[in-house]
Protein backbone atom coordinates (compact mmCIF):
# COMPACT_ATOMS: atom_id res chain seq x y z
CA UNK A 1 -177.76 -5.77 -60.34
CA UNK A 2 -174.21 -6.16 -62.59
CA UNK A 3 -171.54 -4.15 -62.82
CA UNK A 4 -168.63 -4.06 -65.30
CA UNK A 5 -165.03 -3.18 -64.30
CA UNK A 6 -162.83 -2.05 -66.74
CA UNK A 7 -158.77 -2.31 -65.65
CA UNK A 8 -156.07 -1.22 -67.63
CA UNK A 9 -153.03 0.50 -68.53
CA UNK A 10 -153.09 3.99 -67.90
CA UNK A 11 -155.84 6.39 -68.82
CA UNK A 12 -157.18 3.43 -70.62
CA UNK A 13 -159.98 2.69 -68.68
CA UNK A 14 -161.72 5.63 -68.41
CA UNK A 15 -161.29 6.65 -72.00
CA UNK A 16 -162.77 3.60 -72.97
CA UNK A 17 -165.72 4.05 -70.81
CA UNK A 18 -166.24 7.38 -71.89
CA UNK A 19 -165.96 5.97 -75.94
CA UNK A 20 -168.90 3.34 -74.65
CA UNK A 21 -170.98 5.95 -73.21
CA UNK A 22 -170.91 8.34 -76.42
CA UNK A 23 -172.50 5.20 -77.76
CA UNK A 24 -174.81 3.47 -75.48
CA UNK A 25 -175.39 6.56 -73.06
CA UNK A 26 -174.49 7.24 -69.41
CA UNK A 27 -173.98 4.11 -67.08
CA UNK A 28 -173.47 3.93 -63.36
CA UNK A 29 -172.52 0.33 -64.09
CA UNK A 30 -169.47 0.67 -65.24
CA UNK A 31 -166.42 1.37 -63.29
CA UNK A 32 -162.65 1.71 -64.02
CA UNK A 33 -158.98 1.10 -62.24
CA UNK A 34 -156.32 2.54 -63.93
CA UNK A 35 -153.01 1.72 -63.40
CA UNK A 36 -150.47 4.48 -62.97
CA UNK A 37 -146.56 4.30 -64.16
CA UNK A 38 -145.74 4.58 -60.55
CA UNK A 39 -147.94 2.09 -59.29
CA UNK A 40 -147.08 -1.21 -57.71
CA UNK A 41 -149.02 -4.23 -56.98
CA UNK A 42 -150.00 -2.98 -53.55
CA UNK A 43 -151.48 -0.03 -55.46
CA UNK A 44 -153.39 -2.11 -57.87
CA UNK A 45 -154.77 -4.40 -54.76
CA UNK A 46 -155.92 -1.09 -52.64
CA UNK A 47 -158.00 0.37 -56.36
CA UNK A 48 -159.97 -3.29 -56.33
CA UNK A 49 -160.40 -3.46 -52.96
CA UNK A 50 -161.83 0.44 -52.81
CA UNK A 51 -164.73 -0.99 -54.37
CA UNK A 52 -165.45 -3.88 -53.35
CA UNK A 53 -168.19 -2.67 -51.00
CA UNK A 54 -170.18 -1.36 -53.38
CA UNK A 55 -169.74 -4.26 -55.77
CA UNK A 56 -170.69 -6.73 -52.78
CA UNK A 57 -174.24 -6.11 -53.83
CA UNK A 58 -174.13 -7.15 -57.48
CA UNK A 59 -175.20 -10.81 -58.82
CA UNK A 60 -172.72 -10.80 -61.06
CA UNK A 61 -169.31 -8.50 -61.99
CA UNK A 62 -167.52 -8.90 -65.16
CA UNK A 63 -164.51 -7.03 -65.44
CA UNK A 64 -162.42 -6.71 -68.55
CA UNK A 65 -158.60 -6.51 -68.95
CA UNK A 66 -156.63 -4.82 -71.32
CA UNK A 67 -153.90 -7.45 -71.80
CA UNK A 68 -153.57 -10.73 -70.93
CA UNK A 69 -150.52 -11.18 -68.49
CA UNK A 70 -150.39 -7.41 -67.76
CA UNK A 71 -149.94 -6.23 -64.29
CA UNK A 72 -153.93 -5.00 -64.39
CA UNK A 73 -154.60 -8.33 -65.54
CA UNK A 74 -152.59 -10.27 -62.85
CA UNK A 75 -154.24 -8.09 -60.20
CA UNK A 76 -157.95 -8.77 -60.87
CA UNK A 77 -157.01 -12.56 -61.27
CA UNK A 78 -155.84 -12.44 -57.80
CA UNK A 79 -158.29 -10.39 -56.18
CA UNK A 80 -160.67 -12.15 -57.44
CA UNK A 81 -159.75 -15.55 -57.84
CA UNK A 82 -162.17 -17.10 -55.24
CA UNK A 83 -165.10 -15.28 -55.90
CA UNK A 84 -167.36 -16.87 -57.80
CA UNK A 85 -169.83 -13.62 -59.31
CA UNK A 86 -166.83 -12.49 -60.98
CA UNK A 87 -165.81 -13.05 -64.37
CA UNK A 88 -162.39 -11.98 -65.35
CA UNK A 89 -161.49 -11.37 -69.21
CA UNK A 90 -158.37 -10.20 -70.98
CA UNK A 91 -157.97 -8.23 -74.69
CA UNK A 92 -160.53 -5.44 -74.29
CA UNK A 93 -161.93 -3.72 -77.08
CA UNK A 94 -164.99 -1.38 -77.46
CA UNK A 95 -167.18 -4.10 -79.44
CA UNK A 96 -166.15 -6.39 -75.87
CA UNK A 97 -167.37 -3.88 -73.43
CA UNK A 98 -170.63 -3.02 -75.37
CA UNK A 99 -171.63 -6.62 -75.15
CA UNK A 100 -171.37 -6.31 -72.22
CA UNK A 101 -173.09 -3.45 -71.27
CA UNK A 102 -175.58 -3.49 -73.55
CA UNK A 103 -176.49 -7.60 -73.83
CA UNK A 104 -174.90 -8.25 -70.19
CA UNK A 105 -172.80 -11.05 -72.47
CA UNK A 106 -171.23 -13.33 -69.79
CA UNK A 107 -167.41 -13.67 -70.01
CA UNK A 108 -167.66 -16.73 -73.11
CA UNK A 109 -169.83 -13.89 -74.88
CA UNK A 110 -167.27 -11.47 -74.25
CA UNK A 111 -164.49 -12.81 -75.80
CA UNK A 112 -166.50 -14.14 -78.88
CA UNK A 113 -167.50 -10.43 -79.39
CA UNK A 114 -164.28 -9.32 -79.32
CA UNK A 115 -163.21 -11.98 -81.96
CA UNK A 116 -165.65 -10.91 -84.20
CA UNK A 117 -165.06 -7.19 -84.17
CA UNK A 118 -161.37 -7.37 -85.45
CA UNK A 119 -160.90 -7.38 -89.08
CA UNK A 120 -158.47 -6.85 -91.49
CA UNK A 121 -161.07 -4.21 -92.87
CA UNK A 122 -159.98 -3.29 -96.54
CA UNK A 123 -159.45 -7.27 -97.35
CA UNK A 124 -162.83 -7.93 -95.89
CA UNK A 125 -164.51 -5.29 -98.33
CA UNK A 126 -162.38 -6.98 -101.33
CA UNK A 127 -163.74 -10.15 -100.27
CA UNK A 128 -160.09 -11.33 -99.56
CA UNK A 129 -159.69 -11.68 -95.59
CA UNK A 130 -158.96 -14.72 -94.18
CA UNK A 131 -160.75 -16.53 -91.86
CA UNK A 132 -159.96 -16.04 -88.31
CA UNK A 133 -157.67 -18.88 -87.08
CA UNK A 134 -156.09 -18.53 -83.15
CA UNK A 135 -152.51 -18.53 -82.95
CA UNK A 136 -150.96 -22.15 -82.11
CA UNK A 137 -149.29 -21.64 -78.43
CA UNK A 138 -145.99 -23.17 -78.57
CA UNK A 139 -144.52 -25.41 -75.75
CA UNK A 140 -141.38 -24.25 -74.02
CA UNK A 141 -138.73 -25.82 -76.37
CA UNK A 142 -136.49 -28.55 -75.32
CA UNK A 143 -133.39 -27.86 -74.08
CA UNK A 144 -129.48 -29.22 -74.65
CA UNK A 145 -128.64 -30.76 -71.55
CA UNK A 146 -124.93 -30.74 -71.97
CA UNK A 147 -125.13 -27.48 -71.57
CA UNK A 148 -124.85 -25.64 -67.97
CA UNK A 149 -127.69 -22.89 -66.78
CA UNK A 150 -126.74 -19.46 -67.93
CA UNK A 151 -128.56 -16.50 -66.05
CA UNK A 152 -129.39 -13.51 -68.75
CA UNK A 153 -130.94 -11.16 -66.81
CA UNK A 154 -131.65 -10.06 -62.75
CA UNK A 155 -134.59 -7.54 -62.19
CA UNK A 156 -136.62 -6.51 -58.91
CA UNK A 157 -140.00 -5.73 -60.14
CA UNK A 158 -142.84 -5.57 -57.63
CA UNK A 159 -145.49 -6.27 -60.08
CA UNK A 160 -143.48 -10.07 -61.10
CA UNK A 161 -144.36 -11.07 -64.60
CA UNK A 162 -146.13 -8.69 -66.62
CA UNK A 163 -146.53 -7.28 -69.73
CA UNK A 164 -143.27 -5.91 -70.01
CA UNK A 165 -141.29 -9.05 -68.79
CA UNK A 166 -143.31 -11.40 -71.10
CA UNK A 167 -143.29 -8.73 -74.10
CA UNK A 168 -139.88 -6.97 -74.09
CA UNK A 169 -137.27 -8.84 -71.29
CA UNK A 170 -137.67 -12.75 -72.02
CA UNK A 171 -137.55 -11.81 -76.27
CA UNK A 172 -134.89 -9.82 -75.49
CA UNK A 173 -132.77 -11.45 -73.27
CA UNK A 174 -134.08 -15.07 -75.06
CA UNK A 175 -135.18 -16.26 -71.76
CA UNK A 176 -136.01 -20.25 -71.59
CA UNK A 177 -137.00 -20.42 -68.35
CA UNK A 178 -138.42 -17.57 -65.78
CA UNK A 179 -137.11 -17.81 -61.62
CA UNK A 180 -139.25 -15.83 -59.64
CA UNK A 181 -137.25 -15.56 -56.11
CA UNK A 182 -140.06 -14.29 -53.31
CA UNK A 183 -140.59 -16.04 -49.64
CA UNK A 184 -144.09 -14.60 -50.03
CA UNK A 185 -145.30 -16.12 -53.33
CA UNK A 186 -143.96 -19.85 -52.71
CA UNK A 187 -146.38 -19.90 -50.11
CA UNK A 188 -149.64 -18.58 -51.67
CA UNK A 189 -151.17 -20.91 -54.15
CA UNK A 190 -153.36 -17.21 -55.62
CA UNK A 191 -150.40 -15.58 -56.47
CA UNK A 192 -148.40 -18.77 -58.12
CA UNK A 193 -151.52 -19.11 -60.15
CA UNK A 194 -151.51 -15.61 -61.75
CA UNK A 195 -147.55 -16.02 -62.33
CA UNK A 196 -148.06 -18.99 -64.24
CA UNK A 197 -150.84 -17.81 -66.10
CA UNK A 198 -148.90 -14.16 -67.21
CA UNK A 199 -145.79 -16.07 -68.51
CA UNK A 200 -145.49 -16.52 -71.87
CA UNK A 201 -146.23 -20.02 -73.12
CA UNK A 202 -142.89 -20.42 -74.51
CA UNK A 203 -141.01 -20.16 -71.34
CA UNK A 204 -140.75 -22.37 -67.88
CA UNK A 205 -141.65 -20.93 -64.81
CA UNK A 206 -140.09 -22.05 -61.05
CA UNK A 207 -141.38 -20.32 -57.92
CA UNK A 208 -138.93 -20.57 -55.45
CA UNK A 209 -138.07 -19.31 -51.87
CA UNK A 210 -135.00 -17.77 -51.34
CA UNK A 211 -133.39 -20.69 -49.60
CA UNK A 212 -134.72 -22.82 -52.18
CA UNK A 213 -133.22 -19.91 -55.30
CA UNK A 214 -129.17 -20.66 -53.72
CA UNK A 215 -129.52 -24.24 -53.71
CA UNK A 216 -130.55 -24.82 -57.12
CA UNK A 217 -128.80 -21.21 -58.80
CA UNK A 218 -125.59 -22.64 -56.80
CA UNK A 219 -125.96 -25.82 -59.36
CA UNK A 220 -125.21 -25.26 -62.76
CA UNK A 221 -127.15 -28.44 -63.55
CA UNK A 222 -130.29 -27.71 -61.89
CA UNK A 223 -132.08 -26.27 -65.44
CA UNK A 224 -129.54 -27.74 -68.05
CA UNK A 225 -129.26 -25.85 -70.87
CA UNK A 226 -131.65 -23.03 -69.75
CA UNK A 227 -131.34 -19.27 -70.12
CA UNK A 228 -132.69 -17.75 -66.88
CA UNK A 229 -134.28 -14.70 -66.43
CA UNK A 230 -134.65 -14.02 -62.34
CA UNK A 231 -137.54 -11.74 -60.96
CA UNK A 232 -137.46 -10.66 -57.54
CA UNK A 233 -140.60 -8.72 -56.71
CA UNK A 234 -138.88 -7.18 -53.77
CA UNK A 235 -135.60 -5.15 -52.58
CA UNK A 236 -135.69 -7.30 -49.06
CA UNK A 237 -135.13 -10.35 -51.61
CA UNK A 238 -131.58 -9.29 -52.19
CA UNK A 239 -130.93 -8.65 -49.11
CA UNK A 240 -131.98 -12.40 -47.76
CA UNK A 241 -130.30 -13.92 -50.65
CA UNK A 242 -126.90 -11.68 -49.55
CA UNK A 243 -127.26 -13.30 -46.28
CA UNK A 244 -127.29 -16.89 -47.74
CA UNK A 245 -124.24 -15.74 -49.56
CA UNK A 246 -125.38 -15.15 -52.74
CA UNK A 247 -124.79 -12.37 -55.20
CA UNK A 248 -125.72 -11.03 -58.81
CA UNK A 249 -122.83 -9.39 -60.94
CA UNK A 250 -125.73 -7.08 -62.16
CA UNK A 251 -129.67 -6.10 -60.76
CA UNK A 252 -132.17 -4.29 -62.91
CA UNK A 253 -134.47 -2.15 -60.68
CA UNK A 254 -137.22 -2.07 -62.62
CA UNK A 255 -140.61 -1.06 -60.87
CA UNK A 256 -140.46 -0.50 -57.25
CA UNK A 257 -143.59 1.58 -56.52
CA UNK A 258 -144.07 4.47 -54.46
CA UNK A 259 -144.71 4.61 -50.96
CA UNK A 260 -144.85 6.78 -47.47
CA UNK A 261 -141.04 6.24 -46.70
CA UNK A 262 -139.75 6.02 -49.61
CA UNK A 263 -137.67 8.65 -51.91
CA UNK A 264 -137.70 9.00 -55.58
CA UNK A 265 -134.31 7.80 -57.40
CA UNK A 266 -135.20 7.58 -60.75
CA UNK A 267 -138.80 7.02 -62.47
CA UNK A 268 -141.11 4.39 -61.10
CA UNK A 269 -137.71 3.51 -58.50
CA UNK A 270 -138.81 4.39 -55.01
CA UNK A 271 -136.44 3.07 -52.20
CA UNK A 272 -136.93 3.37 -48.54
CA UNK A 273 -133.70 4.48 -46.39
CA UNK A 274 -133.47 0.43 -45.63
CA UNK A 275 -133.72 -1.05 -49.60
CA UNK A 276 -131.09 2.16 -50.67
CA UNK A 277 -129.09 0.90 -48.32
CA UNK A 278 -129.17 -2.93 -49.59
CA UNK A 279 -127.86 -1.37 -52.86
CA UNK A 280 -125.16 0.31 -51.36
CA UNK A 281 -123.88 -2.52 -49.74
CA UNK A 282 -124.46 -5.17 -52.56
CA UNK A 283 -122.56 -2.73 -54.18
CA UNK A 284 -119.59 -2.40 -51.92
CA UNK A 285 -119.66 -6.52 -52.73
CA UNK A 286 -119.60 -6.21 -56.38
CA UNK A 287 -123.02 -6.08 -57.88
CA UNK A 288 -123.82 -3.29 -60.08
CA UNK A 289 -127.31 -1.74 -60.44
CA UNK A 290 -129.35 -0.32 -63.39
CA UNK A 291 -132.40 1.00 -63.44
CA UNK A 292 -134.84 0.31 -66.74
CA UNK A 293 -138.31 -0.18 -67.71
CA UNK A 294 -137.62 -1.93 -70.86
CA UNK A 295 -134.41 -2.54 -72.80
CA UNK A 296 -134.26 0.43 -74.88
CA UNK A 297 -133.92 2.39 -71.81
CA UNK A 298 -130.46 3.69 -71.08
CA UNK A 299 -128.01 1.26 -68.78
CA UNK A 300 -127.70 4.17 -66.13
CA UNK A 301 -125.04 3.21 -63.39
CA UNK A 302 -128.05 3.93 -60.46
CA UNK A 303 -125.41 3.16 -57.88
CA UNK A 304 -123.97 6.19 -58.09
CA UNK A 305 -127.49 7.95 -58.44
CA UNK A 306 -128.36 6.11 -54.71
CA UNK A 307 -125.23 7.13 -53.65
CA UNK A 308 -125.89 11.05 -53.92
């Protein structure tokens, strides 16, 4: 038996399983996790793992993404990095998820599929389109290094590099170089893999503890020329960097999920008693907090919202 998984954004998911099915028919094959706005990584991990018993029988399980990078994405890379029956591709499109239902295309059939079934449709019926050609990935650029390190943005963000750090912060902020700051991560070679593979080609990555983060962000030198973009994946981060003596001037909150003990500040910014209290005190030391998705969200002054 095979099964297809379908992760996404959203309702996603399920409305693209129910666009396959008006198609092809019913299928108990096919299953879905959808990722809600107030959803963290945890979340993502429990929806996988929820069916992993009844996947356990299947010879093979080839689960399609909606974009590469994306927190969905990230999610089935890790939780299913080591097993071997799975398949795990990114970019899904109805013509993708057909194949697969319908031919039980492995994941190189997959992606070919879903090559072939976008078209710049009035140029093709002139005759004019032009022949599909993949985009050239471009090397992160070289850097001046007379230049000192310049940080350009701090955000907390619980689901690390995803799409809307690699889509809207580093083009935005012109990030050169991404510093994700977690004790957890530096240690687990699984998660450093799917960080590496959701950053955008044209940027470095370091993975770094939080000892490790004041030693080199204490050094001006130690990425010469680079503009640094720093994701902390965690509240507690702050709080063990604040202990090393090290503070931001300003912290985005940007997605810390939901969960048993924790109030609601603002959307998709859930703080237990403990991480509001971090803020208040990195506050009382001079960093300010903001709370945004993506940059076109207002610059709120959440401070005073945790304050209340």
């Amino acid at each position: 038996m095979n099964a297809i998984v379908l992760v996404g954004h959203g309702a996603l998911p399920e409305a693209m399983r129910g666009s396959v099915e008006m198609i092809v028919g019913e299928r108990e094959d096919i299953r879905t996790v959808c990722l809600s706005p107030d959803d963290g990584k945890e979340d993502l991990e429990r929806k996988l793992a929820a069916l992993d018993e009844e996947l356990s029988g299947c010879e093979s399980v080839r689960v399609i993404a909606d974009l590469m990078g994306g927190s969905p994405c990230n999610a089935a890379l890790e939780h299913y990095a080591s097993d071997e029956r799975v398949s795990v591709v990114s970019g899904m499109n109805l013509a993708m998820v057909i194949s697969a239902a319908m031919e039980e295309a492995d994941a190189a059939g997959i992606v070919s599929t879903g090559h072939e079934a976008i078209h710049d449709v009035k140029a093709l019926a002139a005759g004019t389109e032009k022949p599909y050609a993949p985009a050239r990935r471009v090397a992160a650029p070289a850097v001046s290094s007379d230049e000192p390190q310049k940080i350009v943005g701090v955000r907390v963000d619980a689901r690390g590099i995803h799409g809307q750090v690699a889509t809207a912060w580093v083009p935005r902020t012109g990030a050169t170089r991404i510093v994700v700051i977690d004790d957890v991560a530096v240690r687990d070679e699984t998660q450093k893999m799917a960080l590496k593979m959701a950053k955008p080609a044209s940027v470095k990555l370091s993975i770094l503890s939080t000892k490790k983060a004041v030693e080199r962000l204490s050094d001006e030198r130690s990425y010469p020329g680079d503009r640094v973009l720093v994701v902390m994946m965690r509240v507690e981060t702050l709080a063990a960097l604040d202990e090393l003596g090290w503070h931001f001037d300003l912290v985005d909150l940007g997605n810390v999920p939901n969960r048993s003990d924790t109030r609601t500040y603002v959307k998709c910014v859930n703080l237990t008693e403990r991480e509001a209290q971090v803020v208040r005190d990195l506050a009382k030391k001079g960093t300010a907090f903001t709370a945004r998705q993506v940059p076109a969200d207002p610059q709120i002054d959440f401070v005073e919202i945790v304050s209340k």
